[in-house]
C-alpha atoms as a PDB file:
ATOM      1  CA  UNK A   1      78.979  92.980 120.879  1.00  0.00           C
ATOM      2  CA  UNK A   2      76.664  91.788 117.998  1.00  0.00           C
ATOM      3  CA  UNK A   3      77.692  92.441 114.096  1.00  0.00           C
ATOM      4  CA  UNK A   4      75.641  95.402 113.718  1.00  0.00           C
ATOM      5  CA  UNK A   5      77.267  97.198 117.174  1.00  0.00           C
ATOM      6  CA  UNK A   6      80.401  96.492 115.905  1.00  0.00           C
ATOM      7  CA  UNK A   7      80.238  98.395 112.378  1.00  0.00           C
ATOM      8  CA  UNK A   8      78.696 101.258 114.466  1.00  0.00           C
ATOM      9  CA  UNK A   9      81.783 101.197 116.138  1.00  0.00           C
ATOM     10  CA  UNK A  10      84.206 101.058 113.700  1.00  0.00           C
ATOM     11  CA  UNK A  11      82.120 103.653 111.605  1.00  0.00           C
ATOM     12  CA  UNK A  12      82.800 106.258 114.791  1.00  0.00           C
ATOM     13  CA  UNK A  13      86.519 105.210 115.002  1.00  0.00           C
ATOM     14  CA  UNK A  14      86.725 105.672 110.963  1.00  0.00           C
ATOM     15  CA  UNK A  15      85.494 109.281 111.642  1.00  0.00           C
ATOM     16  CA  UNK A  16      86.932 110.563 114.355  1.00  0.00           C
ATOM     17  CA  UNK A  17      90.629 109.041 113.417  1.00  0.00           C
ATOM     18  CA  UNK A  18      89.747 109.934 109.624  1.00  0.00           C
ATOM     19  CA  UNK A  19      92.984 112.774 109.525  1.00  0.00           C
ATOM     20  CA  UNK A  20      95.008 110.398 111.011  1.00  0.00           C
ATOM     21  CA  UNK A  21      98.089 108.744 108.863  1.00  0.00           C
ATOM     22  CA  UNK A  22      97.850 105.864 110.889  1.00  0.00           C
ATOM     23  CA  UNK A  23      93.880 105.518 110.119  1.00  0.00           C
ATOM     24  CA  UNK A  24      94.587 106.543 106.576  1.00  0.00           C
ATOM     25  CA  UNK A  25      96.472 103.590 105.571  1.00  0.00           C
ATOM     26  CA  UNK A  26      94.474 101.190 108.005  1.00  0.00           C
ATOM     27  CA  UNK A  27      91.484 102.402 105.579  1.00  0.00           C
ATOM     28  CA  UNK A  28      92.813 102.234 102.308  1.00  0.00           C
ATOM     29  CA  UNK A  29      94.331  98.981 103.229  1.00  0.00           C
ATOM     30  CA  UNK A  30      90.950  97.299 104.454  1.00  0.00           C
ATOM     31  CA  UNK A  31      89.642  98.308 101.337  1.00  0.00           C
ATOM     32  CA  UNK A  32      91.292  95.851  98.766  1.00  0.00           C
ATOM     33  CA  UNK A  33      93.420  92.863  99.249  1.00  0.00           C
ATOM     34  CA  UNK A  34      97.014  94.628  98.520  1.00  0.00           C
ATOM     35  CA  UNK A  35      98.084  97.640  97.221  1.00  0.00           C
ATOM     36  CA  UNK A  36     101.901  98.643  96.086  1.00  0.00           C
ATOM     37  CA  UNK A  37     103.413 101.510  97.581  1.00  0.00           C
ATOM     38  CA  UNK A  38     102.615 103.952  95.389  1.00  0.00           C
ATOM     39  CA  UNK A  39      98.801 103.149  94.986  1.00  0.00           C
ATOM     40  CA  UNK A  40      98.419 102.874  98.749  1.00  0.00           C
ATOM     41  CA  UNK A  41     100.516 106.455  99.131  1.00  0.00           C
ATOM     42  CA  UNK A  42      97.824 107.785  96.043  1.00  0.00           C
ATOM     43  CA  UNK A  43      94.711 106.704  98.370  1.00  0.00           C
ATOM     44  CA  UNK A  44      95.618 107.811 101.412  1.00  0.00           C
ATOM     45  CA  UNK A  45      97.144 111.039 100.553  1.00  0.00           C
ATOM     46  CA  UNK A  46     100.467 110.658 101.691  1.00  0.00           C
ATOM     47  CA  UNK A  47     103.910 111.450 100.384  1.00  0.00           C
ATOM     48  CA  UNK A  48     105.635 107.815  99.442  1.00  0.00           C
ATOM     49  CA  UNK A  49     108.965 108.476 101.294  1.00  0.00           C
ATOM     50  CA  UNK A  50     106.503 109.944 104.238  1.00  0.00           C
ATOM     51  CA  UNK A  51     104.944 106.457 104.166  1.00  0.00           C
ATOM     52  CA  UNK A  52     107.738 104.377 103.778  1.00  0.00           C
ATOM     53  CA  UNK A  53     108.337 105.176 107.925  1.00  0.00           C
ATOM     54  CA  UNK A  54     104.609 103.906 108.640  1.00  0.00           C
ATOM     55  CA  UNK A  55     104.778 101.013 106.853  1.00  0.00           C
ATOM     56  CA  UNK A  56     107.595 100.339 108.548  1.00  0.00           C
ATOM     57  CA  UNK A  57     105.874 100.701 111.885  1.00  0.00           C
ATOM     58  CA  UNK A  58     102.933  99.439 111.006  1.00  0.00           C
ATOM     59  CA  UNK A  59     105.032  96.354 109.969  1.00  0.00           C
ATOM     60  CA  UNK A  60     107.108  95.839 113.041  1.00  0.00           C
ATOM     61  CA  UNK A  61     103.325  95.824 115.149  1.00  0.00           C
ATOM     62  CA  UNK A  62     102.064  92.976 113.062  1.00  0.00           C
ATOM     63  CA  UNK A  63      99.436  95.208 111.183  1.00  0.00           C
ATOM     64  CA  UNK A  64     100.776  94.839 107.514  1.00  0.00           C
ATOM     65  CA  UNK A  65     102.532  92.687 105.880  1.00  0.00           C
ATOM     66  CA  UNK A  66     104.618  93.285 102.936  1.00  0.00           C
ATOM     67  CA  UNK A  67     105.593  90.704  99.598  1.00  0.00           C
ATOM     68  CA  UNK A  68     108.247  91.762  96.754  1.00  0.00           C
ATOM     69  CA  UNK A  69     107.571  90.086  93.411  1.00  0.00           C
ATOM     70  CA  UNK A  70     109.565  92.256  92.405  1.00  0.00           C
ATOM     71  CA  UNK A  71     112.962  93.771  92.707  1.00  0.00           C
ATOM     72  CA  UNK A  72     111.255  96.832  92.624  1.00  0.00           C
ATOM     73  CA  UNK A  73     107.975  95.980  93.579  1.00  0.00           C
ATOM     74  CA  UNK A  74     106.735  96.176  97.033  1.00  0.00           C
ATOM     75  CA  UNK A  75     103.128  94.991  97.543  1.00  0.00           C
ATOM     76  CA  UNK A  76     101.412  95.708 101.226  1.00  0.00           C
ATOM     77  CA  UNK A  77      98.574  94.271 102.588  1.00  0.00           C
ATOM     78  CA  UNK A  78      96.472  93.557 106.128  1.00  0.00           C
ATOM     79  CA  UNK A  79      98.255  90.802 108.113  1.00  0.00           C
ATOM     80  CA  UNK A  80      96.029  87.981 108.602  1.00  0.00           C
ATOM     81  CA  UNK A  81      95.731  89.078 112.062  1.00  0.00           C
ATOM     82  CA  UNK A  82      93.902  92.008 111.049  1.00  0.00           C
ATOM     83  CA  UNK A  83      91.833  90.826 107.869  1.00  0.00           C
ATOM     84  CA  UNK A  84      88.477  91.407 109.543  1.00  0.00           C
ATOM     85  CA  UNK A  85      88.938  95.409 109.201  1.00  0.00           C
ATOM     86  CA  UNK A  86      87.792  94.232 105.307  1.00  0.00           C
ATOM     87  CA  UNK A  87      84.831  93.237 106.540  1.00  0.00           C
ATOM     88  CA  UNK A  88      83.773  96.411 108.591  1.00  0.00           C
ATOM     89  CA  UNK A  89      85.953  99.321 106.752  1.00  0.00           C
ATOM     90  CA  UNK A  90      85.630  98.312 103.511  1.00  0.00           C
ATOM     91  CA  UNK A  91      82.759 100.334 102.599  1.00  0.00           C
ATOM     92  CA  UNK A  92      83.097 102.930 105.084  1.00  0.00           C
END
């Protein structure tokens, strides 16, 4: 699957998951290099203590990872593992 097949791809998956939660945070994740919880909860239209249990999930599959600078500061991002969603969701 060339470049070009592959953004076709991900552009279908982006709109046919696009009311997922799930796909929601995937999305607004992939679109900057960390958010904190409240700013991620902001762009993907979800309640914060709704999100707290996805994050969570998402965390225990390897999908996000999650830093604290901060006592009360909890910054999530892409795991390495999944970094290349940047490159194709990004803009979508």
């Amino acid at each position: 699957m060339d470049s070009n097949d592959l953004h076709k791809l991900m552009h279908f998956i982006n709109h046919i998951f696009s009311d997922s939660v799930t796909w929601r945070i995937i999305r607004a994740l992939s679109r900057t290099e960390g958010l904190t919880l409240r700013e991620l909860a902001r762009r993907s239209e979800i309640a914060p203590k709704t999100l707290y249990k996805y994050i969570d999930a998402l965390q225990r599959k390897g999908v996000v990872e999650i830093y604290r600078p901060g006592p009360r500061v909890m910054i999530i991002k892409l795991s390495e593992r999944y970094a290349w969603l940047r490159q194709y969701l990004g803009h979508t």
